[in-house]
Protein backbone atom coordinates (compact mmCIF):
# COMPACT_ATOMS: atom_id res chain seq x y z
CA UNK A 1 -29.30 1.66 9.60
CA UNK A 2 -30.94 0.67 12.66
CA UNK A 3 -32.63 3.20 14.93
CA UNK A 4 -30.27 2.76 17.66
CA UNK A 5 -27.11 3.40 15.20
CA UNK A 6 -28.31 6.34 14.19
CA UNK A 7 -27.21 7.36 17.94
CA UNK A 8 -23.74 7.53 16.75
CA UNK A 9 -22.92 10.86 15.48
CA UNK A 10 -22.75 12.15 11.88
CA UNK A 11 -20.28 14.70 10.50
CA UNK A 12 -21.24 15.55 7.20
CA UNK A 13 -18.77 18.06 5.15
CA UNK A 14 -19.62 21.19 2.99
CA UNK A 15 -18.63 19.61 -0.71
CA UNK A 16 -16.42 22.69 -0.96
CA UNK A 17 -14.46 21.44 2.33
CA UNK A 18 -14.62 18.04 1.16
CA UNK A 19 -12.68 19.16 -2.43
CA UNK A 20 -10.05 21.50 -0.37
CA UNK A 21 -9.27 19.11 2.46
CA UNK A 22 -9.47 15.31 0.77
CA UNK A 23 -10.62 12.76 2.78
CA UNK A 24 -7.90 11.90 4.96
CA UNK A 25 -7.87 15.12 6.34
CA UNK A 26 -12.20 15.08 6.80
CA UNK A 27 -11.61 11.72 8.79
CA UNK A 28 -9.32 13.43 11.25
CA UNK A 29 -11.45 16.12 11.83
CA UNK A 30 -14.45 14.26 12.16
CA UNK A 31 -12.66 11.79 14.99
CA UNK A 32 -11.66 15.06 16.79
CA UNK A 33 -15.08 16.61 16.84
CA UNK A 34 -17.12 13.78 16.99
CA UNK A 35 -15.60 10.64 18.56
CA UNK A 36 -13.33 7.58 17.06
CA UNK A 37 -17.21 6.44 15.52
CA UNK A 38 -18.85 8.56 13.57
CA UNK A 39 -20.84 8.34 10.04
CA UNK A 40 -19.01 10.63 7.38
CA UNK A 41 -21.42 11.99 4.81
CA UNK A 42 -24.93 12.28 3.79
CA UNK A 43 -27.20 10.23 6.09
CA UNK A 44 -28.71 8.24 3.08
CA UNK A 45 -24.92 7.09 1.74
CA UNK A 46 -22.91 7.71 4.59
CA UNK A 47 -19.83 5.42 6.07
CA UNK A 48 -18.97 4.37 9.38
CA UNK A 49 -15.58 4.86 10.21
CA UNK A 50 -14.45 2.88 13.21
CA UNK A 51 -11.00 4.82 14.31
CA UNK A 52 -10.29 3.15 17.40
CA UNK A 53 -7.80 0.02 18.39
CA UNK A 54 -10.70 -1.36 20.42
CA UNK A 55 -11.99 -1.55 16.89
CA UNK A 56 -9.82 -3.32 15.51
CA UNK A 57 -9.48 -5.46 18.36
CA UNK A 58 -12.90 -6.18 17.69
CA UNK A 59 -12.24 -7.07 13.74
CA UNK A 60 -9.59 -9.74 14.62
CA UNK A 61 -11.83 -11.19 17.21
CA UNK A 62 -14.90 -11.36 14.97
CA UNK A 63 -13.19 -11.48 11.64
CA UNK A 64 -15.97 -13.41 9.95
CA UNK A 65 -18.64 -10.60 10.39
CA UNK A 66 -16.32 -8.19 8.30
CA UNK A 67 -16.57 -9.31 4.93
CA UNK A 68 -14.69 -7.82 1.63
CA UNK A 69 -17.77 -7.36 -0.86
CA UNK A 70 -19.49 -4.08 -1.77
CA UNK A 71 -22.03 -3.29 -4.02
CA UNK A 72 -21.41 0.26 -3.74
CA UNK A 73 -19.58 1.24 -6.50
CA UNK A 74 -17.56 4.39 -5.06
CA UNK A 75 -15.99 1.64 -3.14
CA UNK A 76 -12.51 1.78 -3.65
CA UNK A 77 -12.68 -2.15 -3.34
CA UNK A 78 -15.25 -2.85 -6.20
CA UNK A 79 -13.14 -0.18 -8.51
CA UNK A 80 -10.45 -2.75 -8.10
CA UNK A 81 -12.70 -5.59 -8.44
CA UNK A 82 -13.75 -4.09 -12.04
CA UNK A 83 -10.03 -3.76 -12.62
CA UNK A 84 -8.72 -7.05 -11.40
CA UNK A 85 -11.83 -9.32 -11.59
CA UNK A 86 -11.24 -12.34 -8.41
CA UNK A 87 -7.76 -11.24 -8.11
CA UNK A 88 -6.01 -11.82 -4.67
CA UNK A 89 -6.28 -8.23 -3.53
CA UNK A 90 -10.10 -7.61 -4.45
CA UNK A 91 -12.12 -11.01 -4.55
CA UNK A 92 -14.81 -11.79 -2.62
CA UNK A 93 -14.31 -14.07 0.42
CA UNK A 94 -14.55 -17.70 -0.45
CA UNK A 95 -12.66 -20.83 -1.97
CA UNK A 96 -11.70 -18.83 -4.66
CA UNK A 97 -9.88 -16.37 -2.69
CA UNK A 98 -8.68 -18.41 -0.65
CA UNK A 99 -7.01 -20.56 -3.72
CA UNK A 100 -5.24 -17.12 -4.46
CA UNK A 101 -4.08 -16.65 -1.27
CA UNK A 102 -2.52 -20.31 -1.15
CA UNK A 103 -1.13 -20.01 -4.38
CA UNK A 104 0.16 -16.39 -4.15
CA UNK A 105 1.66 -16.44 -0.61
CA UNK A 106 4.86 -18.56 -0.93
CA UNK A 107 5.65 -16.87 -4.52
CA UNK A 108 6.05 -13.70 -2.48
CA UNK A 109 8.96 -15.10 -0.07
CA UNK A 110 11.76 -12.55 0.23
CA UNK A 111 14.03 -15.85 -0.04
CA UNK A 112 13.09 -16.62 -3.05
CA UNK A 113 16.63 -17.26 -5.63
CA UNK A 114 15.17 -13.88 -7.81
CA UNK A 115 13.06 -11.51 -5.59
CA UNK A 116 16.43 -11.90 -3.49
CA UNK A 117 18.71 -10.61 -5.86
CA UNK A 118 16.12 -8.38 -7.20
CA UNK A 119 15.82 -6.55 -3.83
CA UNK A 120 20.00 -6.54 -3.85
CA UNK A 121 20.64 -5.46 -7.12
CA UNK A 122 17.53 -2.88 -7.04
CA UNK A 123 19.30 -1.19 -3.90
CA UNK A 124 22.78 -0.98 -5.45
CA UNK A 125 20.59 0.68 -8.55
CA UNK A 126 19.21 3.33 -6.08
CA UNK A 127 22.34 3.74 -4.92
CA UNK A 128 24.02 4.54 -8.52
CA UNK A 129 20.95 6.97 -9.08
CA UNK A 130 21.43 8.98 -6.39
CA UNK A 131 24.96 9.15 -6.67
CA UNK A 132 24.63 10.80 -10.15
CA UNK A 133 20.91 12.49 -9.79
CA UNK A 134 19.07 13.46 -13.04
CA UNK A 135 15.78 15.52 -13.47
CA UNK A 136 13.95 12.92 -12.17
CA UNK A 137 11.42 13.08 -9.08
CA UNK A 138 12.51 11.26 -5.61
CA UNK A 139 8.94 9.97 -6.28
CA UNK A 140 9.15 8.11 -9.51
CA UNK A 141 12.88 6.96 -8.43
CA UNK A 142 11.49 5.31 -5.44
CA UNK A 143 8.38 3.70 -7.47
CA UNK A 144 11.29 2.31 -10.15
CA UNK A 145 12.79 1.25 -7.33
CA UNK A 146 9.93 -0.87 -6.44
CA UNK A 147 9.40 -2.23 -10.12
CA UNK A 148 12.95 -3.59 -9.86
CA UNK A 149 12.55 -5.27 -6.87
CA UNK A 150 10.04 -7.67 -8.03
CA UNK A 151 10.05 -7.18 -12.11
CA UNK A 152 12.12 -10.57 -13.00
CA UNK A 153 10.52 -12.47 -10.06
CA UNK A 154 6.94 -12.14 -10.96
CA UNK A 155 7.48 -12.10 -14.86
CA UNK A 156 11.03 -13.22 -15.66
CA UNK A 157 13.09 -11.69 -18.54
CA UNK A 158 10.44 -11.69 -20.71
CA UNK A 159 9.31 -8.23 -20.71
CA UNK A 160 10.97 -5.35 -20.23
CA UNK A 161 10.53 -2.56 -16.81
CA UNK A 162 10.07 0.06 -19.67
CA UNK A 163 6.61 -2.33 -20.73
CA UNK A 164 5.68 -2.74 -16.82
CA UNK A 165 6.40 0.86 -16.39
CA UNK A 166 3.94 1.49 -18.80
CA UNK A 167 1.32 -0.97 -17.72
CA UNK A 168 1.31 0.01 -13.96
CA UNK A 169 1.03 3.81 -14.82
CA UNK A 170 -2.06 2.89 -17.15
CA UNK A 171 -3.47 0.82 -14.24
CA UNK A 172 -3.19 4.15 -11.85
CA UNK A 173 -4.98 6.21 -14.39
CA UNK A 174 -7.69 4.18 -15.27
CA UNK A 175 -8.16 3.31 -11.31
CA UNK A 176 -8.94 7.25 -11.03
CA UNK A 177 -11.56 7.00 -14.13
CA UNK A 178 -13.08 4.26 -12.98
CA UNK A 179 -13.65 6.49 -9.46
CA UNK A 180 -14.56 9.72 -11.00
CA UNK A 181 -16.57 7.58 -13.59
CA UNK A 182 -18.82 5.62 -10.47
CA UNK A 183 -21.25 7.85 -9.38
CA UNK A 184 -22.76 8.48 -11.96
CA UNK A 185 -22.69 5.30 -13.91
CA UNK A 186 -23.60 1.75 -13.12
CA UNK A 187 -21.60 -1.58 -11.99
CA UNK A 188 -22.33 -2.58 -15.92
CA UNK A 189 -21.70 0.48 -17.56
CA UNK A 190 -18.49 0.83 -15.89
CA UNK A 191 -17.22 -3.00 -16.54
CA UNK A 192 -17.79 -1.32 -20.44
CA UNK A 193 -16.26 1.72 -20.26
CA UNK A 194 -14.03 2.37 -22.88
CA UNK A 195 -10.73 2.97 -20.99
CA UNK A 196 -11.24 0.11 -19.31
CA UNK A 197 -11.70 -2.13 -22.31
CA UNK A 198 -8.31 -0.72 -23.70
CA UNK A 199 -6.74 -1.69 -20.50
CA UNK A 200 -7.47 -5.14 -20.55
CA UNK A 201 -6.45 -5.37 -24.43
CA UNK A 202 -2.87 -3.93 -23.69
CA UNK A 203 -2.62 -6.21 -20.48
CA UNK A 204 -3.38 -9.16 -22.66
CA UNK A 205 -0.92 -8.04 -25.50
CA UNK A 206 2.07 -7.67 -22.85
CA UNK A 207 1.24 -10.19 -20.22
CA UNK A 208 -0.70 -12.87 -23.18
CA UNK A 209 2.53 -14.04 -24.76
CA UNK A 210 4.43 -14.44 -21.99
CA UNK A 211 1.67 -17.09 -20.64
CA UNK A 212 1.94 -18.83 -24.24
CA UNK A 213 5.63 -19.07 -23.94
CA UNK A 214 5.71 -20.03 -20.40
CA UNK A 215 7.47 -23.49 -19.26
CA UNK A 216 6.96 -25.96 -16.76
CA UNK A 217 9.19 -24.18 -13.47
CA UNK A 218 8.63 -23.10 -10.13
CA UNK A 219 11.10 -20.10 -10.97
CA UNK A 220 9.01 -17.14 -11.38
CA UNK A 221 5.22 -16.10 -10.47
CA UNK A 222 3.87 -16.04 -13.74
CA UNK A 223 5.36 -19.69 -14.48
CA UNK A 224 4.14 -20.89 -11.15
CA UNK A 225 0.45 -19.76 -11.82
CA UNK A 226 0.34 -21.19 -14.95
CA UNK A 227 1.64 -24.69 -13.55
CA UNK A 228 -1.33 -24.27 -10.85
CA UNK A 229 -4.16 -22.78 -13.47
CA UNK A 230 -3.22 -24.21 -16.78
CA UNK A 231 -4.62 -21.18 -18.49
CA UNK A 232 -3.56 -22.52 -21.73
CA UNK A 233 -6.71 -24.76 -21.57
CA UNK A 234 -9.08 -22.22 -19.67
CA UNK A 235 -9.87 -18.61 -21.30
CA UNK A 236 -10.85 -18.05 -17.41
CA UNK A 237 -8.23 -19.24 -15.95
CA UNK A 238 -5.90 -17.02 -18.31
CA UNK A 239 -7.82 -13.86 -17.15
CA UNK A 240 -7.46 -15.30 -13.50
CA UNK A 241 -3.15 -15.44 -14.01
CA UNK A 242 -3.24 -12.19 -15.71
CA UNK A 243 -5.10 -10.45 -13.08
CA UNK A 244 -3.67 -12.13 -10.16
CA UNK A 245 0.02 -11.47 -11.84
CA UNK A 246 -1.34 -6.92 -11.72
CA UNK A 247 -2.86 -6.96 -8.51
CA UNK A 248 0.47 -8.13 -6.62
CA UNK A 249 2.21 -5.76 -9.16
CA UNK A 250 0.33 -3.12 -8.30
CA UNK A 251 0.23 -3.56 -4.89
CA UNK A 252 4.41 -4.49 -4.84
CA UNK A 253 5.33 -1.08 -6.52
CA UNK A 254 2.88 1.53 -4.86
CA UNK A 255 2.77 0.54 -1.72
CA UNK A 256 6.14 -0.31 -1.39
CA UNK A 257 7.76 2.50 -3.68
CA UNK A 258 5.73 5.06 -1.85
CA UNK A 259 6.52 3.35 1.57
CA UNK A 260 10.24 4.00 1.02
CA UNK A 261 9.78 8.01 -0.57
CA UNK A 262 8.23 8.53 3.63
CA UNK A 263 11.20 6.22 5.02
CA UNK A 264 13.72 8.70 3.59
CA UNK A 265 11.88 11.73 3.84
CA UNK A 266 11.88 11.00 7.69
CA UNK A 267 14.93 9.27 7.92
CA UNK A 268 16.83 13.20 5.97
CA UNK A 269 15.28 14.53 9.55
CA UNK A 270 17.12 12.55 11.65
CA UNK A 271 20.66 11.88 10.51
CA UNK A 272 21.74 10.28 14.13
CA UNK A 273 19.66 7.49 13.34
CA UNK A 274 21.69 7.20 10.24
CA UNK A 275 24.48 7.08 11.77
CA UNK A 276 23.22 3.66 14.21
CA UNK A 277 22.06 2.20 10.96
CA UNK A 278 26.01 2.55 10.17
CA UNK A 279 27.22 1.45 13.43
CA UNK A 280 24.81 -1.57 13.56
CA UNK A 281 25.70 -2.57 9.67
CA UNK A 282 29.40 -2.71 10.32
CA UNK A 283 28.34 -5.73 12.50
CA UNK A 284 26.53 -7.65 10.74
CA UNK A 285 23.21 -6.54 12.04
CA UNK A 286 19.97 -4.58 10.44
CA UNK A 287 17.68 -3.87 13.56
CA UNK A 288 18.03 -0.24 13.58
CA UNK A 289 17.28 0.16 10.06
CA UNK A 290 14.00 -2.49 10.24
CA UNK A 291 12.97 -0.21 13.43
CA UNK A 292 13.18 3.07 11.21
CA UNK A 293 11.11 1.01 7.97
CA UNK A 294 8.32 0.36 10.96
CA UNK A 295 8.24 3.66 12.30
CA UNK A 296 8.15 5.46 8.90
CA UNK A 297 5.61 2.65 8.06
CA UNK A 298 3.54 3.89 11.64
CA UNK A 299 3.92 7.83 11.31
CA UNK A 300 2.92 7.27 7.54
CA UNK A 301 1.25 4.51 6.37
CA UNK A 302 0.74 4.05 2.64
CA UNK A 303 -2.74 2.63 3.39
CA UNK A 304 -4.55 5.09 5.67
CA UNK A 305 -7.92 2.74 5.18
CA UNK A 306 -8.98 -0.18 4.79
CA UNK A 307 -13.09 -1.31 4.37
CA UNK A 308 -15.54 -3.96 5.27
CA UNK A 309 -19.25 -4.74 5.23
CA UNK A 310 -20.91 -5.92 7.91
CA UNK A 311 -21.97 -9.32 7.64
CA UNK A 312 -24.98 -9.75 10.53
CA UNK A 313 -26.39 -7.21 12.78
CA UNK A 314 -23.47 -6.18 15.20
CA UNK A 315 -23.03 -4.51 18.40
CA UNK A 316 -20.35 -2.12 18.69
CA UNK A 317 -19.70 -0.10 21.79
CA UNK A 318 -23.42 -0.61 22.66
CA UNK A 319 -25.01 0.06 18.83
CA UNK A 320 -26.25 -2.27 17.14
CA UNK A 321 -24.27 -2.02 13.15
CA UNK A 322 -27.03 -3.41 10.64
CA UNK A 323 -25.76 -6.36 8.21
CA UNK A 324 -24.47 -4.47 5.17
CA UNK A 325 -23.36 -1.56 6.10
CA UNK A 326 -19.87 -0.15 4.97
CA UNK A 327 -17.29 0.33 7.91
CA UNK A 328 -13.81 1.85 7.02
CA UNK A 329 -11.17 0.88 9.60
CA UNK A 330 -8.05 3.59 9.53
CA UNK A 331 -4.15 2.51 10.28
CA UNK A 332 -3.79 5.82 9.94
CA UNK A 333 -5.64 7.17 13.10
CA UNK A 334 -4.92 4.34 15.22
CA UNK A 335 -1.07 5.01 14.82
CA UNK A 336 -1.31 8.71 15.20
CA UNK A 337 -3.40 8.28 18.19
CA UNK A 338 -1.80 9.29 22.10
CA UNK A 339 -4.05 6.49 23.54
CA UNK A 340 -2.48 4.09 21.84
CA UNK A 341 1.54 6.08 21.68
CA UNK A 342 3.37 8.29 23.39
CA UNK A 343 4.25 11.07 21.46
CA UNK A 344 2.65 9.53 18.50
CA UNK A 345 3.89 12.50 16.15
CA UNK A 346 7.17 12.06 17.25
CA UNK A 347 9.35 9.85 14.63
CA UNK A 348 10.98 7.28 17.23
CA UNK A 349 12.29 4.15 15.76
CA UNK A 350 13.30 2.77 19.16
CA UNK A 351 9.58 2.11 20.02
CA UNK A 352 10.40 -1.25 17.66
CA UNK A 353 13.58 -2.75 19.59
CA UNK A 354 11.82 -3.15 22.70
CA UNK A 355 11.80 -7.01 23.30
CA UNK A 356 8.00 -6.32 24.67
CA UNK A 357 5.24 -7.23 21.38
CA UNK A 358 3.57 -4.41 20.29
CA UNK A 359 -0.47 -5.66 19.83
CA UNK A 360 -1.78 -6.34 16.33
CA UNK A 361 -4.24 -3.88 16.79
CA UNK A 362 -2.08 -0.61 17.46
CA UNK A 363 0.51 -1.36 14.27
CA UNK A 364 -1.06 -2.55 11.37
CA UNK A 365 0.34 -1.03 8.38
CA UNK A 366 -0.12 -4.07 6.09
CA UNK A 367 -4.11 -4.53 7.39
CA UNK A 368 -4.29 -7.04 10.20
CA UNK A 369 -6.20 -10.67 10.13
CA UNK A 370 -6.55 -13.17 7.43
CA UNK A 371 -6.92 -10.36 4.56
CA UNK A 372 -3.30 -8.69 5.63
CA UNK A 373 -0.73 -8.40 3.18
CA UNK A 374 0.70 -11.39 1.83
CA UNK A 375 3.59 -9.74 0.89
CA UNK A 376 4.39 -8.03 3.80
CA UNK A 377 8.04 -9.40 4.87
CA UNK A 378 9.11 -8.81 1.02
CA UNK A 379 8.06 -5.37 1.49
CA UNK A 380 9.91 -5.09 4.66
CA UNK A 381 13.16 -6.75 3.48
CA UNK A 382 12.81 -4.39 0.13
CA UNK A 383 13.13 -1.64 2.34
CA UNK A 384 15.32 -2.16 4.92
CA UNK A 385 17.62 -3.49 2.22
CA UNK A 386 17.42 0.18 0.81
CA UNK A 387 17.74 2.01 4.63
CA UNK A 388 20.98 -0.26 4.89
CA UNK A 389 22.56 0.82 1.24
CA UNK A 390 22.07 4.38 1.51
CA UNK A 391 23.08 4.91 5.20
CA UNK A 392 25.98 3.17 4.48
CA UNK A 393 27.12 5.50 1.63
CA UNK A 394 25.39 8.67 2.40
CA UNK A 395 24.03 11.61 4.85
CA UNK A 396 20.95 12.36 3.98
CA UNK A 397 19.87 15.76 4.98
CA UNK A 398 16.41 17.17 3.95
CA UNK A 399 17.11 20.33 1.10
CA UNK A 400 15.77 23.97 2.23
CA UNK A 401 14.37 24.01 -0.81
CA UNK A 402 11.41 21.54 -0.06
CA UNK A 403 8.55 23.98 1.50
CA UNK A 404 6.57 22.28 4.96
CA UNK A 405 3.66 21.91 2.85
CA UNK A 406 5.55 19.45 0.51
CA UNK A 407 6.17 16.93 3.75
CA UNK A 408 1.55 16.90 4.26
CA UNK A 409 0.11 13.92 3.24
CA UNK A 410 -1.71 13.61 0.42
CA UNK A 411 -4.42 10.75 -0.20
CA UNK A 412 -4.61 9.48 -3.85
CA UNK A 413 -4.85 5.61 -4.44
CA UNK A 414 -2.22 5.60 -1.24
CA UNK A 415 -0.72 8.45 0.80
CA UNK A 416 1.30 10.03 -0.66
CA UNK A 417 3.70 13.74 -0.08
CA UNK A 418 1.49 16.50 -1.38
CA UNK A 419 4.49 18.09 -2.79
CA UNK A 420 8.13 17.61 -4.36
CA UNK A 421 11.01 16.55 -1.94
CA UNK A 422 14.65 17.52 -2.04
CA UNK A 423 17.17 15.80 -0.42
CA UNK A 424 20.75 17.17 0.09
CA UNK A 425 23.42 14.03 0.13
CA UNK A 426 26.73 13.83 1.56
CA UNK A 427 29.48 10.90 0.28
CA UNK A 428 30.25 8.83 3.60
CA UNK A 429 33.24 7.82 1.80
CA UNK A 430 34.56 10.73 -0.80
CA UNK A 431 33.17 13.62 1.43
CA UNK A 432 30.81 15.22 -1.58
CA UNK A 433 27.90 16.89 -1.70
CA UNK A 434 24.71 16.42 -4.32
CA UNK A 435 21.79 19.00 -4.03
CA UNK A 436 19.56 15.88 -5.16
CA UNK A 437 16.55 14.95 -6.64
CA UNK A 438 12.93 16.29 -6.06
């Protein structure tokens, strides 16, 4: 850290605030005491959050000195780097990312013969679920939700969403070993540890015999990766399909599964806006319900930050940012903040049928630059499928039962609600009510 970045301003927490408040919470306070820069945490292993759409600004301009490749192992990106090896979502930047990102990006086309009846037939299935509600959380619904969308698309028929169910919940848990594991182990210790080793040795026995069986076809992910890798004939290559087939798995049902739980949970607030979904769908047209996806994707985004290293020495805002130092850009604070939207709090889908372009560096829920989401417009067709099917069959009102505390976000391996949701759903067409799900 250079002399002259050490003029930014530190805000280190008490470890007891730290543990009450989570991080996303520390962040915001930090920006409003200290500034949109500011280092968060000990001087020795602190990071520099840049909070500011100037800052951003500054990433798409200069996108080459804001690498993704850490050494620092509570990095949440070298967790997933442990987990995923060169996958898409956590390799290094290079040929072979950018191979992954060739390959991956057109199998992720919401167009596609089966991600497009996946996303259909996964809304009328959320749809049928809600219509006769179980003891089942609004959380896990919407995460099965997401599963469906994309199951038989990625993998075909030849596993079933109770086996994927099953791997992407062991994926989340050993994500949070690995994190509570890193500080006090090292990048070797932790590519051995024990619950990751198991990990890889189910993923292998689920995902293995499908890449055995796998025929020539530009039908499903897994069949196109093996046409483009031949891992039959490379034991890399194999670990290469397998890990590029969980990362966009991962990423396809947390993200988006969690991105539709906020969508309704705002959406139960505002019931005239369900209402224009259901005036806009009887002709033909989906804007409203696209506009309410990207607001509930602004108020809440799923990914609150996203982090870099600087590559070379760097001025910002007159400091100069030594190579190798960790910066953590935040969606999050750039869409809650008044300089950059009226009202910001305010849920207001209408901000997104204006015909005037909202910058890249105000809204950018699905990261921003060459390392955004690939799958982006699935995500947003998933979802605005789902906004269409339920407006058009329910009112969605938000319970009494669900305390103000519940609606607080929550930062785990995404944002989440910190507490159960119930919804209260009245029949558009047979006038009936459900106290529903939490």
């Amino acid at each position: 850290m250079s002399n002259n970045a050490q003029a930014i301003p530190f805000f280190t927490p008490p470890s007891i605030q730290y543990a009450q408040l989570g991080f996303l919470k520390i962040a915001e306070l930090a920006c409003r005491q200290k500034g949109d820069k500011v280092w968060i945490g000990e001087k020795e292993d602190a990071v520099l959050l840049l909070a500011g759409a100037r800052h951003i600004r500054l990433l798409i301009e200069q996108e080459s000195q804001f690498v993704k490749e850490f050494d620092h192992l509570s990095s949440a990106s070298t967790i997933g780097r442990i987990l995923l090896g060169q996958s898409l979502t956590t390799s290094k930047e290079g040929e072979e990312w950018r191979l992954a990102r060739k390959l991956t990006t057109p199998l992720v086309n919401p167009k596609t013969a089966l991600l497009k009846q996946g996303t259909e037939l996964s809304a009328r299935w959320l749809l049928n679920v809600l219509q006769n509600p179980a003891q089942i959380s609004l959380r896990e619904i919407c995460l099965h939700w997401a599963l469906m969308c994309v199951a038989e698309g990625f993998f075909g028929q030849g596993i079933s969403l109770s086996q994927l169910n099953t791997l992407i919940d062991h994926f989340r848990r050993i994500y949070l070993q690995l994190i509570i594991a890193a500080p006090t182990s090292d990048y070797e210790e932790l590519c051995r540890h024990p619950a990751l080793v198991a990990f890889r040795q189910e993923a292998e026995s689920l995902l293995g015999p499908l890449l055995n069986d796998a025929k020539p076809g530009n039908t499903t992910m897994l069949e196109r990766l093996c046409q483009a890798l031949s891992p039959e004939a490379n034991p890399e290559a194999r670990e290469r399909v397998i890990n590029l087939l969980l990362g966009n798995l991962a990423a396809s049902v947390d993200n988006t599964g969690i991105a539709l739980l906020w969508s309704l949970t705002h959406l139960s607030q505002h019931p005239h806006y369900q209402q224009a979904v259901r005036e806009e769908t009887a002709h033909g047209k989906r804007n409203m319900a696209s506009a309410i996806v990207r607001e509930s994707l602004r108020l809440t985004p799923v990914t609150a930050f996203f982090e870099r290293r600087v590559a070379e020495n760097l001025v910002v805002d007159g400091h100069v940012i030594t190579a190798g130092t960790r910066v953590l850009f935040s969606p999050w604070l750039v869409h809650r903040n008044p300089a950059c939207w009226a009202e910001p709090l305010c849920f207001r889908p209408e901000r997104f049928l204006s015909e005037d372009k909202i910058a890249p560096e105000i809204f950018l829920p699905f990261s921003v630059g060459k390392r955004n989401c690939v799958g982006m417009t699935l995500a947003l067709d998933q979802l605005t499928t789902a906004v269409v099917t339920l407006c058009e069959n329910f009112q969605i009102s938000l319970s009494p039962s669900t305390s103000p505390a519940a609606l607080t976000p929550l930062f785990e391996l995404n944002v989440v609600p910190r507490g159960d949701i119930s919804f209260i759903l009245g029949s558009i067409h047979n006038a009936e009510l459900n106290d529903c799900i939490r």
